[in-house]
N, C-alpha and C. Protein backbone atom coordinates (compact mmCIF):
# COMPACT_ATOMS: atom_id res chain seq x y z
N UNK A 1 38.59 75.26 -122.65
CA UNK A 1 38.42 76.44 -121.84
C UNK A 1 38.81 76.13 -120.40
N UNK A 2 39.44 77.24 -119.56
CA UNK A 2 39.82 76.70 -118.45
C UNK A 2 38.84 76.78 -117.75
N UNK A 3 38.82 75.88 -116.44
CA UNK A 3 37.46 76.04 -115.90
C UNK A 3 37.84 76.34 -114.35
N UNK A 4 39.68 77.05 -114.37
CA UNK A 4 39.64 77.51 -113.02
C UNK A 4 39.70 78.60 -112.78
N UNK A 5 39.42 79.73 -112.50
CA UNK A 5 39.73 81.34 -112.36
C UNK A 5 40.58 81.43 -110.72
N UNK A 6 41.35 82.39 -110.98
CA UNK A 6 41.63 82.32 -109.49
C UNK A 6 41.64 84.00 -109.29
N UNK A 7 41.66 84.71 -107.59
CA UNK A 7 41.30 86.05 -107.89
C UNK A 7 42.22 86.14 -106.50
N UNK A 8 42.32 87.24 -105.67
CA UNK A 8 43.03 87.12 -104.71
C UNK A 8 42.60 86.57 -103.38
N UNK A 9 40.88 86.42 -103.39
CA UNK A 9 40.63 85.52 -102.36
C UNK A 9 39.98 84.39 -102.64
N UNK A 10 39.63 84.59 -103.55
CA UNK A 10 38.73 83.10 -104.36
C UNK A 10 39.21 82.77 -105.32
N UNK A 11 38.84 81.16 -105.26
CA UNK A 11 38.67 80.26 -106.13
C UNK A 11 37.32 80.17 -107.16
N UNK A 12 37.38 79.95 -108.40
CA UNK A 12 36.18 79.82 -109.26
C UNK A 12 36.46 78.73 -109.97
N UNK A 13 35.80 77.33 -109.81
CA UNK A 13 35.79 76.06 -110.14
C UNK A 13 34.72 75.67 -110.45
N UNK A 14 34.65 74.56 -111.56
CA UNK A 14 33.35 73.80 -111.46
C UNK A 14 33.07 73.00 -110.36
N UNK A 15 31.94 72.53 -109.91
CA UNK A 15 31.28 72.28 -109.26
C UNK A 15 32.15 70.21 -109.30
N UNK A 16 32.20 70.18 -107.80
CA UNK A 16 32.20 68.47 -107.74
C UNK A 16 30.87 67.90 -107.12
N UNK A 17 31.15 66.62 -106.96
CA UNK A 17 29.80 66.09 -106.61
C UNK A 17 30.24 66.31 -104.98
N UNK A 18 31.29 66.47 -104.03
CA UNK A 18 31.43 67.08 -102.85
C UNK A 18 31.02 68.30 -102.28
N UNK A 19 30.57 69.25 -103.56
CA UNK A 19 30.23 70.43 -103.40
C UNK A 19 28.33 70.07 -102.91
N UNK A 20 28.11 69.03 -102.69
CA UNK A 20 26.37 68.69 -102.79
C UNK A 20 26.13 69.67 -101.10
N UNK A 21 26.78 69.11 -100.40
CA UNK A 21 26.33 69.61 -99.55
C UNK A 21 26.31 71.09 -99.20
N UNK A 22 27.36 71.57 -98.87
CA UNK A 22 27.50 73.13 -99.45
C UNK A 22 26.63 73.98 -99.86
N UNK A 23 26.15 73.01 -101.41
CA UNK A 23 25.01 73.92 -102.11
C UNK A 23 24.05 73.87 -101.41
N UNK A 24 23.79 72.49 -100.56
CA UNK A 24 22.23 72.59 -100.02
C UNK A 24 21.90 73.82 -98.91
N UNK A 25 23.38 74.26 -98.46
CA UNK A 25 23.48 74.60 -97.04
C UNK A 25 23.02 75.97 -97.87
N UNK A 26 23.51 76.21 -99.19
CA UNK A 26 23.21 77.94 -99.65
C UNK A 26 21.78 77.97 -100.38
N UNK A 27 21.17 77.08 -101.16
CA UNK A 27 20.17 77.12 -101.78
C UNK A 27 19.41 76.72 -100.51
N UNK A 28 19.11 76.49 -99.60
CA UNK A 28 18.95 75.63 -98.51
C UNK A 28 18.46 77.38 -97.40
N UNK A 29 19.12 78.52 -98.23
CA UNK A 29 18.78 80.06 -97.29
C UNK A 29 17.65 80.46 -97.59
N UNK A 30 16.99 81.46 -96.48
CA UNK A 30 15.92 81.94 -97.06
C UNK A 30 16.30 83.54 -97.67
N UNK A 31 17.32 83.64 -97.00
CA UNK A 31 18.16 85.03 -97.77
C UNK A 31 18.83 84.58 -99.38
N UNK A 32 19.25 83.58 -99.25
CA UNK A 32 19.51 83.64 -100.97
C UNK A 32 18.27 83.38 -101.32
N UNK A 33 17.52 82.64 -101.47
CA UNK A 33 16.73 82.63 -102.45
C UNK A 33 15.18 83.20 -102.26
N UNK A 34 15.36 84.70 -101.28
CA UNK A 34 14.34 85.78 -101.57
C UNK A 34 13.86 85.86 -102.78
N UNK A 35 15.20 86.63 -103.74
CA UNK A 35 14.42 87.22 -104.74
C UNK A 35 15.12 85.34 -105.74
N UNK A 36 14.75 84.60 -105.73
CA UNK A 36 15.17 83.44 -107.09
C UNK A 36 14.30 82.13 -106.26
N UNK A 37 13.08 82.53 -106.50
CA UNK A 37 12.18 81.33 -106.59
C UNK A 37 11.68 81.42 -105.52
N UNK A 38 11.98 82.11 -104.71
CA UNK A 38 11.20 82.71 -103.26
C UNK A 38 11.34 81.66 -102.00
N UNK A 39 11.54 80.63 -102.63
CA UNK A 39 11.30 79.73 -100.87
C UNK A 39 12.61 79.02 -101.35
N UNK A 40 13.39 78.34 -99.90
CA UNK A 40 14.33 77.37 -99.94
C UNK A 40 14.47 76.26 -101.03
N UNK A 41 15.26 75.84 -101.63
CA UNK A 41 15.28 74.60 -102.16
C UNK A 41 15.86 73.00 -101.49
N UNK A 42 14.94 72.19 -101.92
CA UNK A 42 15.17 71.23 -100.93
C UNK A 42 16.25 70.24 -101.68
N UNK A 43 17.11 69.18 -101.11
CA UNK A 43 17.89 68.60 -101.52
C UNK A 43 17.62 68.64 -103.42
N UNK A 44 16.74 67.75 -103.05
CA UNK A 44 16.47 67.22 -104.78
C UNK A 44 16.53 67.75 -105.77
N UNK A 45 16.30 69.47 -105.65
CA UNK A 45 16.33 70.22 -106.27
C UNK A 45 17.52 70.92 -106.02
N UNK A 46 18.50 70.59 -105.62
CA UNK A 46 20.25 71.43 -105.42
C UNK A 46 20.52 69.95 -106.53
N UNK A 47 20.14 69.21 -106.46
CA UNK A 47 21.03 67.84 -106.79
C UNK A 47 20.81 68.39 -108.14
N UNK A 48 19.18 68.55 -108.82
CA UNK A 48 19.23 68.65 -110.60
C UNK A 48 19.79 69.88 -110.68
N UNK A 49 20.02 71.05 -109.69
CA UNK A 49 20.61 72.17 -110.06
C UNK A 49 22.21 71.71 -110.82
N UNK A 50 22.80 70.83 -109.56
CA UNK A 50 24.51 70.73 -109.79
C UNK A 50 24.80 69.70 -110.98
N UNK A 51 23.57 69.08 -111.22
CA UNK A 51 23.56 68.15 -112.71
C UNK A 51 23.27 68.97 -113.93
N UNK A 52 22.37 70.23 -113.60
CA UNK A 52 22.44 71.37 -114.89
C UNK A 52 23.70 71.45 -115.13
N UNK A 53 24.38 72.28 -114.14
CA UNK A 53 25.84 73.11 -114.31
C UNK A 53 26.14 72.01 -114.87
N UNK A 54 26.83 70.55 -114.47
CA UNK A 54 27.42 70.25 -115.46
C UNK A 54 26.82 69.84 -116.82
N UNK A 55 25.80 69.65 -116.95
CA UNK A 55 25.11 69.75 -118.32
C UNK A 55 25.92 70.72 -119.24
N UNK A 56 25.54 72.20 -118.60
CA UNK A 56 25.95 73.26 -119.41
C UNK A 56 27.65 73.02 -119.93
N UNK A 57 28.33 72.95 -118.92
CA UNK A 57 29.66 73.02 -119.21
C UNK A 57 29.53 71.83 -120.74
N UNK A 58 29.59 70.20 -120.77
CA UNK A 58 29.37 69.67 -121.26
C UNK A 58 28.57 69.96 -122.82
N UNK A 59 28.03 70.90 -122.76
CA UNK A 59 26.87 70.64 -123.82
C UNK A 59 27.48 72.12 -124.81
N UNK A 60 27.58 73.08 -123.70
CA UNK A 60 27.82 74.60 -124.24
C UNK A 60 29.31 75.29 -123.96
N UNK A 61 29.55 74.46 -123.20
CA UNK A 61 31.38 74.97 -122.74
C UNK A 61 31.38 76.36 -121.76
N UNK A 62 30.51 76.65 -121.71
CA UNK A 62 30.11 77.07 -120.12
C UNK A 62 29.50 77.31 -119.08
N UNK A 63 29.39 77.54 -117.90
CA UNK A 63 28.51 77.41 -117.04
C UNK A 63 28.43 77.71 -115.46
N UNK A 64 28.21 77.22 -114.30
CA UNK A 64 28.57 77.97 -113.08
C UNK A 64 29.89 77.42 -112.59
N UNK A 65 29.81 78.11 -111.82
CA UNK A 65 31.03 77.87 -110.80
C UNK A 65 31.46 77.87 -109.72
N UNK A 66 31.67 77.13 -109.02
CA UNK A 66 31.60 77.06 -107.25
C UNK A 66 32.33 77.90 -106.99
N UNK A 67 32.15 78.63 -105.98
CA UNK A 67 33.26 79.78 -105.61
C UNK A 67 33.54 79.30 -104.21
N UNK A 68 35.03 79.26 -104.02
CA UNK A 68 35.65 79.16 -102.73
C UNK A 68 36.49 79.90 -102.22
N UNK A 69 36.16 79.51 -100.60
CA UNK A 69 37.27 81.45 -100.65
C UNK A 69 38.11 80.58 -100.10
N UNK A 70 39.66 80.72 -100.79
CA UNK A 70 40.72 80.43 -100.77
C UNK A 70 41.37 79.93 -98.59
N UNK A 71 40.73 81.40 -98.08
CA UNK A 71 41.79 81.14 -96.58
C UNK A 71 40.81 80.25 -95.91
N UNK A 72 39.39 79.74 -96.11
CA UNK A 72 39.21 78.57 -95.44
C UNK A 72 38.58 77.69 -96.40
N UNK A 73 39.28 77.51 -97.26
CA UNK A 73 38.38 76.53 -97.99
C UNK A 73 36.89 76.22 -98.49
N UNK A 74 36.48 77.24 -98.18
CA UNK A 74 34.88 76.65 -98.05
C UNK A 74 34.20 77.42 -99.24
N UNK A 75 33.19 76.50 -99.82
CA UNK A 75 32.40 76.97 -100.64
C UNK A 75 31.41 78.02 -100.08
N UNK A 76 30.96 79.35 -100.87
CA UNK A 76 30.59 80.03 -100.59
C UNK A 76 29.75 80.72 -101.35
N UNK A 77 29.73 80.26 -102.68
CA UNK A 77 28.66 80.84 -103.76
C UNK A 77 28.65 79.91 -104.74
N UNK A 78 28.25 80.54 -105.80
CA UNK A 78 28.29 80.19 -107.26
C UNK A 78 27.74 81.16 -108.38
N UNK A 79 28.79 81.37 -108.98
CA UNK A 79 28.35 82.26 -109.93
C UNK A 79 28.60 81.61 -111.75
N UNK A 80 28.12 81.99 -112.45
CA UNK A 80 28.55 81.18 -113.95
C UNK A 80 27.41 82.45 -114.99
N UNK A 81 27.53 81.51 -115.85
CA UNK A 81 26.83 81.76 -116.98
C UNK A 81 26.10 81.08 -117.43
N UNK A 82 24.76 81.12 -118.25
CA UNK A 82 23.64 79.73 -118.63
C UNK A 82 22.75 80.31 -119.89
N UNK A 83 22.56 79.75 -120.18
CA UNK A 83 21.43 79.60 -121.15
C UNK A 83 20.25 78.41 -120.48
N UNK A 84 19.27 78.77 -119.93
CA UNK A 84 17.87 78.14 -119.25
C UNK A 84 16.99 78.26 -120.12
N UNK A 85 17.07 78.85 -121.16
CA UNK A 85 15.77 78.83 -122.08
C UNK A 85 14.36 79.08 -121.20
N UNK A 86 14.38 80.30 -120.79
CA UNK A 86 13.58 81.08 -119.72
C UNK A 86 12.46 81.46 -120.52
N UNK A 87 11.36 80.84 -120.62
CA UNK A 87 9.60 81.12 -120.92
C UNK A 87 9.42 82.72 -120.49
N UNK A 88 10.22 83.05 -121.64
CA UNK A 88 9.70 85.23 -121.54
C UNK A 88 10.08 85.71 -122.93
N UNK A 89 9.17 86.54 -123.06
CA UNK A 89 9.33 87.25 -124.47
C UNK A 89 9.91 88.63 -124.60
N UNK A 90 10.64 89.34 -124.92
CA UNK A 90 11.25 87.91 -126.04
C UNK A 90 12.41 87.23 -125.31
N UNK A 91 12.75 86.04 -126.15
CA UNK A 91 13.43 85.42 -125.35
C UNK A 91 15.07 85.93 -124.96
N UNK A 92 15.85 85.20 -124.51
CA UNK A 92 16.97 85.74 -124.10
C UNK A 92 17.89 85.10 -125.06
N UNK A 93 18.94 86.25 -126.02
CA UNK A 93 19.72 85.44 -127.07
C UNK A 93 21.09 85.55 -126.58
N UNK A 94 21.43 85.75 -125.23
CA UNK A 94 22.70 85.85 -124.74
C UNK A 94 22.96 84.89 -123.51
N UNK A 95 24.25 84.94 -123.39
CA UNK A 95 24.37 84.08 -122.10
C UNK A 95 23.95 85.04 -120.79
N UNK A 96 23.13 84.21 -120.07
CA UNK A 96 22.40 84.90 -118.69
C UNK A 96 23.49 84.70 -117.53
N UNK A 97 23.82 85.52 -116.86
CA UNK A 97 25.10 85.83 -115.68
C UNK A 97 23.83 85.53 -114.67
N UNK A 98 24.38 84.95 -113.79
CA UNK A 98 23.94 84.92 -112.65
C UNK A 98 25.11 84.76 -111.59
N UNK A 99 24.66 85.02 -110.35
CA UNK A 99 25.04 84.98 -108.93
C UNK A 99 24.63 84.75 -107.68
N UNK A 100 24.93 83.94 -106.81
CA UNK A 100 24.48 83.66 -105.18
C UNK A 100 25.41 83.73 -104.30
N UNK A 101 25.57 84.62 -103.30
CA UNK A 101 26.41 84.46 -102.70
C UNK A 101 26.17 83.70 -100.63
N UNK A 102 26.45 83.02 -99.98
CA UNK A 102 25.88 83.06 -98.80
C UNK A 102 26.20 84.31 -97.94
N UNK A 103 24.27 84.19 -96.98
CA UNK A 103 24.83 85.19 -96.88
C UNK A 103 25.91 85.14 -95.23
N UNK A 104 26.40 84.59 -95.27
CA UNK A 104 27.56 85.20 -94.18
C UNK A 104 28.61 85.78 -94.95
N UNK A 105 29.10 85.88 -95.99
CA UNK A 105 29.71 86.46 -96.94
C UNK A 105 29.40 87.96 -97.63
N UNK A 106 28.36 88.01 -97.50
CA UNK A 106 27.50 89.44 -98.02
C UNK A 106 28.74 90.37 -97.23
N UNK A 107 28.95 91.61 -98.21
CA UNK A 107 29.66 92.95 -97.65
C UNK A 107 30.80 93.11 -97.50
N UNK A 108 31.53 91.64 -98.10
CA UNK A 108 33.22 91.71 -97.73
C UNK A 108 33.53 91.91 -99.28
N UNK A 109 32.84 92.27 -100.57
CA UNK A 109 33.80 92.38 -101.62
C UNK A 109 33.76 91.45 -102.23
N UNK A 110 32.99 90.02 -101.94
CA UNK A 110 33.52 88.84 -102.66
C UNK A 110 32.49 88.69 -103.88
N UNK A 111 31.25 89.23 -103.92
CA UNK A 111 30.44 89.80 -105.22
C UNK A 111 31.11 90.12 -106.07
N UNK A 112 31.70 91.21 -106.08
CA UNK A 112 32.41 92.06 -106.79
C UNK A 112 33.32 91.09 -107.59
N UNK A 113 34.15 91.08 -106.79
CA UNK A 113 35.11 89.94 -106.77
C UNK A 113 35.35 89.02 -107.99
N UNK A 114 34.31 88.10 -107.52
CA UNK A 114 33.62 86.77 -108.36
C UNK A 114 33.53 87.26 -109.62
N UNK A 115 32.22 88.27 -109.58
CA UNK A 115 31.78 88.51 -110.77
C UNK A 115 32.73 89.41 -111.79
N UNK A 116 33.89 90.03 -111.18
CA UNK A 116 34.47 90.74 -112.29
C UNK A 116 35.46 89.44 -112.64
N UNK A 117 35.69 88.14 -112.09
CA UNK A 117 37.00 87.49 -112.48
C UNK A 117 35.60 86.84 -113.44
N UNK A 118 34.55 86.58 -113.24
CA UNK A 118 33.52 85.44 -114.19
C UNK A 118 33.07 86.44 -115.82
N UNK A 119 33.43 87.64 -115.60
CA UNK A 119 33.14 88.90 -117.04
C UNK A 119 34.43 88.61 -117.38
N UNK A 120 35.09 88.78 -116.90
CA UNK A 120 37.01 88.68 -118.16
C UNK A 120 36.96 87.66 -118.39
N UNK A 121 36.58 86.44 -117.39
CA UNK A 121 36.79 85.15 -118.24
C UNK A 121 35.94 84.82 -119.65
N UNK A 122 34.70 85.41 -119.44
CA UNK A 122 33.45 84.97 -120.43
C UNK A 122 33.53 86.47 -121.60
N UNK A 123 34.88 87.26 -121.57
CA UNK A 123 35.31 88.14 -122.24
C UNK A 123 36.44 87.66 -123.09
N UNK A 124 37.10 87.15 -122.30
CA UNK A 124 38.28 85.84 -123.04
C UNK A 124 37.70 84.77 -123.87
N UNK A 125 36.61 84.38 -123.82
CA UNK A 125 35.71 83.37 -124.58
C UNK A 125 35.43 84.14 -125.61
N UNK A 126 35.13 84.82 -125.79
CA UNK A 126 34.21 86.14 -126.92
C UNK A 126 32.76 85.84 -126.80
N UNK A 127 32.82 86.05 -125.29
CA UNK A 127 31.09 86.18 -124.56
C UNK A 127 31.20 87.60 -124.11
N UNK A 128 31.52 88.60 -125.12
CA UNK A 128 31.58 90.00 -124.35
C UNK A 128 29.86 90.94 -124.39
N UNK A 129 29.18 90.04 -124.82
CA UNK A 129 27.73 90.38 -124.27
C UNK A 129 26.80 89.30 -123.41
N UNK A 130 26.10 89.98 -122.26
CA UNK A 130 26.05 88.92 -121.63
C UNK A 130 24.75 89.77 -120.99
N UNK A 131 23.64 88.69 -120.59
CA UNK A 131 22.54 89.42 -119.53
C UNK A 131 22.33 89.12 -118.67
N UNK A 132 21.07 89.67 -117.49
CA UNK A 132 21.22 89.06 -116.52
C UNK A 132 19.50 89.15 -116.07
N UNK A 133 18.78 88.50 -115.41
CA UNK A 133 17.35 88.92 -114.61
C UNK A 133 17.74 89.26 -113.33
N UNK A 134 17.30 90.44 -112.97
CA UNK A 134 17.15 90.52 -111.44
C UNK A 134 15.86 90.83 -110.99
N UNK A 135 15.47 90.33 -109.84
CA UNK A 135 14.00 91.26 -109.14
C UNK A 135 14.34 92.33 -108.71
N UNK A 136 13.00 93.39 -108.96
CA UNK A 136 13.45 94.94 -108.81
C UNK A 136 13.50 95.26 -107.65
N UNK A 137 13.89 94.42 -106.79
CA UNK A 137 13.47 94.52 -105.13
C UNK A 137 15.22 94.70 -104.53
N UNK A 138 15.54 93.59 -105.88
CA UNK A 138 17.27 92.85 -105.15
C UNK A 138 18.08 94.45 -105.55
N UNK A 139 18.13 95.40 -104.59
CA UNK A 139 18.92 96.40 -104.94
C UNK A 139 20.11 95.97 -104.95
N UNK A 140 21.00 94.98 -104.00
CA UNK A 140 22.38 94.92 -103.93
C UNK A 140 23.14 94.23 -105.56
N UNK A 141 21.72 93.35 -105.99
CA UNK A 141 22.76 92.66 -107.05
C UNK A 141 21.84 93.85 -108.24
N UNK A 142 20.89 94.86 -108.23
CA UNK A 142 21.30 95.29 -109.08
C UNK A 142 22.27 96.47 -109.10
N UNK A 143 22.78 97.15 -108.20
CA UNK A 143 23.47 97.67 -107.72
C UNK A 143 25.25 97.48 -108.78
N UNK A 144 25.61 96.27 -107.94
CA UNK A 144 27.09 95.26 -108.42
C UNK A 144 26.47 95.06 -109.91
N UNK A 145 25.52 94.91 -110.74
CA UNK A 145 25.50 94.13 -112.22
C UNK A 145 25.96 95.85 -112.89
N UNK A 146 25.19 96.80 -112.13
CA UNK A 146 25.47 98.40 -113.10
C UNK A 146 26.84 98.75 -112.38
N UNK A 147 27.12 98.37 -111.45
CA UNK A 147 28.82 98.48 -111.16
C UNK A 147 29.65 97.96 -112.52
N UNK A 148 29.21 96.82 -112.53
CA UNK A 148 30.11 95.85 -113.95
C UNK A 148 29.69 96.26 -115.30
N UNK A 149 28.91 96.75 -115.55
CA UNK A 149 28.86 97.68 -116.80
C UNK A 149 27.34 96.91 -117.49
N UNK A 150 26.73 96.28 -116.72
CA UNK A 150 25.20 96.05 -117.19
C UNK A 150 24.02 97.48 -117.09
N UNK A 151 23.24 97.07 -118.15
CA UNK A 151 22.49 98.22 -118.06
C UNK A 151 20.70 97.80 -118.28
N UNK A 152 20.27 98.52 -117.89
CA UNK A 152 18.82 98.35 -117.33
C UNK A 152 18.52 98.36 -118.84
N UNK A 153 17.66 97.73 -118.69
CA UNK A 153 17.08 97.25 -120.22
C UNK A 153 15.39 97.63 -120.01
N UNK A 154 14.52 96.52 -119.92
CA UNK A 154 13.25 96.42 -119.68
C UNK A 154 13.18 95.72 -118.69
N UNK A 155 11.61 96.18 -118.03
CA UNK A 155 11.20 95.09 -117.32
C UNK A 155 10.25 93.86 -117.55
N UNK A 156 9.85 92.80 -117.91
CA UNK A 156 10.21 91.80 -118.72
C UNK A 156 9.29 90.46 -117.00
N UNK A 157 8.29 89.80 -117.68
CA UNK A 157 7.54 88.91 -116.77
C UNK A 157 8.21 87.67 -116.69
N UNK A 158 8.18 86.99 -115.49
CA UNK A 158 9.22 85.82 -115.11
C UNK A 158 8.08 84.74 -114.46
N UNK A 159 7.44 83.66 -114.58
CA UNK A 159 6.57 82.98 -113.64
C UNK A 159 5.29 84.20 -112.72
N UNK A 160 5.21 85.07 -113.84
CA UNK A 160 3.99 86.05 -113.55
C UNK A 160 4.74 86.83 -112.18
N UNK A 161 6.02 86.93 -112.24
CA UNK A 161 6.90 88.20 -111.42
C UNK A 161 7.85 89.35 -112.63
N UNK A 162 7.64 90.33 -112.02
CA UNK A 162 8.49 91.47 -112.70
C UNK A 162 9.90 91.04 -112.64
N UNK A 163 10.81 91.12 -113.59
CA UNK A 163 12.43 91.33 -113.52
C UNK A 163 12.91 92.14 -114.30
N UNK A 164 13.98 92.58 -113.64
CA UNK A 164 14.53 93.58 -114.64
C UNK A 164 15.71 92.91 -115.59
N UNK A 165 15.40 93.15 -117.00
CA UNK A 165 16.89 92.54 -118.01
C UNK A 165 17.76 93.97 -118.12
N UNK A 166 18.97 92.84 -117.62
CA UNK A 166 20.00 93.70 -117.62
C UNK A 166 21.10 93.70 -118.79
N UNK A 167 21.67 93.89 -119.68
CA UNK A 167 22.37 93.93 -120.91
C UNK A 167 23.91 94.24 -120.46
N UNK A 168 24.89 93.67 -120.77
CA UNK A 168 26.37 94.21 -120.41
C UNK A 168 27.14 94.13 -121.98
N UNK A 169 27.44 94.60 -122.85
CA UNK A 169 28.08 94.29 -124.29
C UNK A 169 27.77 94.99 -125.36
């Protein structure tokens, strides 16, 4: 499977071990990770994050993907697909979409973006059903998931927080 997407401003790659810092700088926001675990993550925990992703790729043949925007090089998100085996009932029998974007990036399109080049790719796989959790708070990403053709499902307990499952397939 290829593991590069390219779109007209981004790059969608797996993750290197150069990407460490980067991630810390985005998991590292208190704007990304409002609604996904609520407080910053500290090194140690970006490090087993970027050792998941490649887990996944490795184990399941797919998984996240560093997103770079092409005119300066710089990492700027990550979006993929996972299976986390998420403690909720019932459980989740599809691949879970997720997304982060930093936010100095928020509002230029590159959401959109990402996530429609990361659905054709995981549509080209014959991953044409796919879900997602959001908190019912995060209007923007649920907003972009019912842009892409996800649909409100239930709301569904996460670490004793509400999320909404979203269904696309």
């Amino acid at each position: 499977m290829s593991a590069i997407l390219e779109t007209e401003r981004l790059q969608l790659r797996r993750h290197q071990v150069s990407d460490f810092e980067a991630s810390c700088r985005l998991w590292g926001n208190d704007e990304v990770t409002r609604y996904i675990g609520g407080r910053p993550s500290t090194p140690e925990e970006v490090w087993s994050r970027l050792l998941r992703y490649a887990g996944h790729w490795g184990l399941l043949g797919y998984g996240y993907f560093a997103v770079v925007e092409k005119q300066s090089g710089a990492m700027i998100g990550e979006f993929g697909l996972a299976d986390f085996h998420r403690s909720i009932d019932p459980s989740l029998a599809d691949p879970e979409a997720g997304w982060v974007l930093h936010p100095d990036h928020h509002g230029k399109g590159f959401a959109a973006e990402a996530l429609t080049a990361l659905l054709a790719w995981a549509d080209a796989q014959g991953m044409k059903r796919t879900c997602c959790l959001i908190d019912p708070e995060n209007t923007p990403s649920l907003r972009l998931a019912q842009r892409l053709g996800y649909v409100e499902g239930k709301t569904v307990s996460y670490h004793d927080k509400p999320s909404i499952l979203l269904v696309r397939g």
